[in-house]
C-alpha atoms as a PDB file:
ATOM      1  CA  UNK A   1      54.476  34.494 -33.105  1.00  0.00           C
ATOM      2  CA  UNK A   2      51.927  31.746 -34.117  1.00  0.00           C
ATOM      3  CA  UNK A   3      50.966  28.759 -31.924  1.00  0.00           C
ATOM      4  CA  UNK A   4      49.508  25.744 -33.335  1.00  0.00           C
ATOM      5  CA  UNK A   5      47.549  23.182 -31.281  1.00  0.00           C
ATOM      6  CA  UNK A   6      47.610  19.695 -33.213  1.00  0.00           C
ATOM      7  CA  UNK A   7      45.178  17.306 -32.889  1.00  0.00           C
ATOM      8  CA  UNK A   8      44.139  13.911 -33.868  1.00  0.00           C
ATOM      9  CA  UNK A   9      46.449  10.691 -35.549  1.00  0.00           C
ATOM     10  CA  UNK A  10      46.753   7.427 -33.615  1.00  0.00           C
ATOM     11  CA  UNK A  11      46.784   3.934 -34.886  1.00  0.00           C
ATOM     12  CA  UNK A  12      44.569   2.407 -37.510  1.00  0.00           C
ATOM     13  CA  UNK A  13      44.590  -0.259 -39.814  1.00  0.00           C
ATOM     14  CA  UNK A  14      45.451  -0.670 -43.576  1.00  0.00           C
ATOM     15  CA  UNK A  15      42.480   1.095 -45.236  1.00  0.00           C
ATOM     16  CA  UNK A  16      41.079   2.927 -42.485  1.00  0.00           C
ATOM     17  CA  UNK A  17      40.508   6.698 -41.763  1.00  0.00           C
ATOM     18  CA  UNK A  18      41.800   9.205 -39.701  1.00  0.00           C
ATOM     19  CA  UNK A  19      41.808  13.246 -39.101  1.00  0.00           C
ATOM     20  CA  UNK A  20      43.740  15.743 -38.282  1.00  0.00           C
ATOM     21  CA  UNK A  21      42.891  19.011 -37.000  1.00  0.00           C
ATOM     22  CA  UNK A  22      45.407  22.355 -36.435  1.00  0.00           C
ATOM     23  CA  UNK A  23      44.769  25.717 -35.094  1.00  0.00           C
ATOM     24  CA  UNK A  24      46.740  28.517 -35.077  1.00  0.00           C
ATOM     25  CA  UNK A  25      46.350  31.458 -32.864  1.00  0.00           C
ATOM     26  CA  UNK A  26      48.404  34.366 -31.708  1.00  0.00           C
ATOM     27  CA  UNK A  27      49.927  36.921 -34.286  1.00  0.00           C
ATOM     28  CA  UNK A  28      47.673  35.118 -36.928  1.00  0.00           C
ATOM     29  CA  UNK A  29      47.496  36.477 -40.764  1.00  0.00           C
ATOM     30  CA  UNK A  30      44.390  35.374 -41.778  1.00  0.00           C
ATOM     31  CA  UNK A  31      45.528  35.435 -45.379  1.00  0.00           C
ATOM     32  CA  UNK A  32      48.306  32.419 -44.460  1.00  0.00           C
ATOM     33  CA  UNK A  33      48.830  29.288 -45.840  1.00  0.00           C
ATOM     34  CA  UNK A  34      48.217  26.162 -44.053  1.00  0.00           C
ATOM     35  CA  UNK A  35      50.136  23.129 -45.029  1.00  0.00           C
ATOM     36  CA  UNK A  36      50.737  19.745 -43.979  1.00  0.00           C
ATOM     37  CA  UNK A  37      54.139  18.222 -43.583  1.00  0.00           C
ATOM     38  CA  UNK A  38      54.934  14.644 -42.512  1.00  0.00           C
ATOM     39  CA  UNK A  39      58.455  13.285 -41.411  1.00  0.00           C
ATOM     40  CA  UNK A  40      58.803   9.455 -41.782  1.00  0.00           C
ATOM     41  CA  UNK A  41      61.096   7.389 -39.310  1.00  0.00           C
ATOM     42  CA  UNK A  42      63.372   5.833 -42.591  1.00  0.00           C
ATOM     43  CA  UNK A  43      63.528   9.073 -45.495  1.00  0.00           C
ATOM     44  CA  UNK A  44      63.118  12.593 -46.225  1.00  0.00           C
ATOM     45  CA  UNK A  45      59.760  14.098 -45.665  1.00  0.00           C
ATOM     46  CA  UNK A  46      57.859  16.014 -47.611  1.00  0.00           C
ATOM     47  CA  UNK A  47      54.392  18.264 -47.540  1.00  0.00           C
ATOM     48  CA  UNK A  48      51.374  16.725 -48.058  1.00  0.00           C
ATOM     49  CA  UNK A  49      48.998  19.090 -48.687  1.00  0.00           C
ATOM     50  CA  UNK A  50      48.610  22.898 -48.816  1.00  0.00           C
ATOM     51  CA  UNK A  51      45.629  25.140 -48.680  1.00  0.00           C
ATOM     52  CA  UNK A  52      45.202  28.570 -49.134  1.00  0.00           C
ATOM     53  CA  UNK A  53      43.349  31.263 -47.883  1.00  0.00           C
ATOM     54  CA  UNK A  54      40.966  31.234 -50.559  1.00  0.00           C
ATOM     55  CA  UNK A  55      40.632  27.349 -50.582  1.00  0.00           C
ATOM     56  CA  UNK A  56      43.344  26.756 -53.305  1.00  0.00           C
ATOM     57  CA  UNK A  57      45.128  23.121 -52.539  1.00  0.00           C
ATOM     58  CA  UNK A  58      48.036  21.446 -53.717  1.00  0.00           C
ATOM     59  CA  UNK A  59      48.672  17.919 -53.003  1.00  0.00           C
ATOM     60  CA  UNK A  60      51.577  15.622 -53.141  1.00  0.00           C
ATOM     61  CA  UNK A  61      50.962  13.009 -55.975  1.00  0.00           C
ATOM     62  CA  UNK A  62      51.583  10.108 -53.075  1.00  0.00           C
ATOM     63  CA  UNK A  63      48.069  11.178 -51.458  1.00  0.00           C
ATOM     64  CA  UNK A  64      46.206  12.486 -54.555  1.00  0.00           C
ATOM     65  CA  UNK A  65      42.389  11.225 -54.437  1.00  0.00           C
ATOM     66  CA  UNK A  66      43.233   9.720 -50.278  1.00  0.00           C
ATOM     67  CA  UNK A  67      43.671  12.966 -48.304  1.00  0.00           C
ATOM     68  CA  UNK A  68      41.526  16.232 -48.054  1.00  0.00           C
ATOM     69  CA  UNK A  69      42.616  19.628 -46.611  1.00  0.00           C
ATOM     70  CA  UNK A  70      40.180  21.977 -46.268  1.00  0.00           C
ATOM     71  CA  UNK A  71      40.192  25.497 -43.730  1.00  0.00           C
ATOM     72  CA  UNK A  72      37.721  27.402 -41.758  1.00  0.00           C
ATOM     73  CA  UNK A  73      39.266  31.396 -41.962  1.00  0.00           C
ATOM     74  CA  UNK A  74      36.843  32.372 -38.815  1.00  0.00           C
ATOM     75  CA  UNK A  75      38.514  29.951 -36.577  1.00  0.00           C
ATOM     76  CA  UNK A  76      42.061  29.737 -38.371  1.00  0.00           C
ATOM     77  CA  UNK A  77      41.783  25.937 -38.261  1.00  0.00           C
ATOM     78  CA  UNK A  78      43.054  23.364 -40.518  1.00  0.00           C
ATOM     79  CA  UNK A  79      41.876  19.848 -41.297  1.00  0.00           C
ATOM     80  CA  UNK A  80      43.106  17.217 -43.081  1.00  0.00           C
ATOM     81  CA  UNK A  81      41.268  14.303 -43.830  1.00  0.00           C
ATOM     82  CA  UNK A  82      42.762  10.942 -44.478  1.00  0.00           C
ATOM     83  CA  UNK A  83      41.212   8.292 -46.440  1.00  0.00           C
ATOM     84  CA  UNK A  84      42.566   4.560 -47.940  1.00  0.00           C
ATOM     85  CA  UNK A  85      45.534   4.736 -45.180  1.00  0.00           C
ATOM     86  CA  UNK A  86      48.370   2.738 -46.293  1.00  0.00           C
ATOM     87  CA  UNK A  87      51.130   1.526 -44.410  1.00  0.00           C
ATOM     88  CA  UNK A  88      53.427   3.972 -45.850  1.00  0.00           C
ATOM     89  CA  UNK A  89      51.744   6.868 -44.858  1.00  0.00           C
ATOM     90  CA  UNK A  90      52.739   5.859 -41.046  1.00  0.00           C
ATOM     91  CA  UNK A  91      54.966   9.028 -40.376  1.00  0.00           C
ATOM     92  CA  UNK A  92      54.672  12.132 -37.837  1.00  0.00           C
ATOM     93  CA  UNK A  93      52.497  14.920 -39.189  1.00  0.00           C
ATOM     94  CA  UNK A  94      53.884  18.061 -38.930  1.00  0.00           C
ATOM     95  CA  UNK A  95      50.709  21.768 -39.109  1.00  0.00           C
ATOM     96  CA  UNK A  96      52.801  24.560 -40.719  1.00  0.00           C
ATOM     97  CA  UNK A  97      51.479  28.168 -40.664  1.00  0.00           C
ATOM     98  CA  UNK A  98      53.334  29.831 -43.493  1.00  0.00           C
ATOM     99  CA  UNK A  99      53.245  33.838 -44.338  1.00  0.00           C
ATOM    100  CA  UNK A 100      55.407  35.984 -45.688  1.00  0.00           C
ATOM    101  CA  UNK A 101      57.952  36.591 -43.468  1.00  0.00           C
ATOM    102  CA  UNK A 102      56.746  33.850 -40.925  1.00  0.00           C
ATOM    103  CA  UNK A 103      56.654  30.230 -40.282  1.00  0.00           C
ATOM    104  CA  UNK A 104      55.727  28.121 -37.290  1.00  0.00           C
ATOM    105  CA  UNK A 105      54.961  24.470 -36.683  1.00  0.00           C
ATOM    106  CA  UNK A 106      52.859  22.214 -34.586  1.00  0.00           C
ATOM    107  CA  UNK A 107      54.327  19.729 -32.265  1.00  0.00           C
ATOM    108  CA  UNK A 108      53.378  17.278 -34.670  1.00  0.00           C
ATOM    109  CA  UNK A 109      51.191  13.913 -34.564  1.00  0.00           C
ATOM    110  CA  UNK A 110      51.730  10.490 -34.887  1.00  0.00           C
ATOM    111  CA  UNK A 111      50.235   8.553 -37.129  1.00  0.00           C
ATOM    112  CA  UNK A 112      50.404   4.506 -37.643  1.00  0.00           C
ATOM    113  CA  UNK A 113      49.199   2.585 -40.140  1.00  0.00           C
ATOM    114  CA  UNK A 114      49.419  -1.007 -39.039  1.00  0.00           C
ATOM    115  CA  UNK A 115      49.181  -3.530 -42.434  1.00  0.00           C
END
């Protein structure tokens, strides 16, 4: 099993910048994915960003050019940087460790984007 400490989020304001950090330890495949998930209080969530082990991302098109993920493989941590915050990016944010055959989350972090 994988655990994944979260941390990061809070409140800022329309435009403003935040960062989140994840790090998985444990039973930890160094060759995982890391992704970003976020769960908003009104509609279906959806992942935000992915990153591979070899520094490969995918993005969804709602945070294209705003949000960077990026990885350090020695310390199986995760960050994901969040630029141009807009209201509807307020949501929780969900660290997913994803190998074959396994997947665990993060608690998950809030994050608030007052306009």
């Amino acid at each position: 099993q994988v655990q994944l400490v979260e941390s990061g989020g809070g409140l800022v304001q329309t435009g403003g910048s935040l960062r989140l950090s994840c790090t998985a330890s444990g039973d930890v495949d160094s060759g995982a994915d890391m992704r970003y998930w976020r769960q908003f209080p009104d509609k279906q969530g959806e992942m935000v960003a992915r990153i591979t082990k070899e520094g490969l991302t995918n993005y969804s098109d709602s945070v294209k050019g705003r949000f960077t993920i990026s990885r350090d493989n020695t310390k199986m941590t995760v960050t994901l940087e969040m630029n141009d915050l807009k209201a509807d990016d307020t949501a929780i944010y969900y660290c997913n460790y994803w190998a074959t055959g396994s997947s665990d989350w993060g608690p998950g972090t809030q994050v608030t984007v007052s306009s």
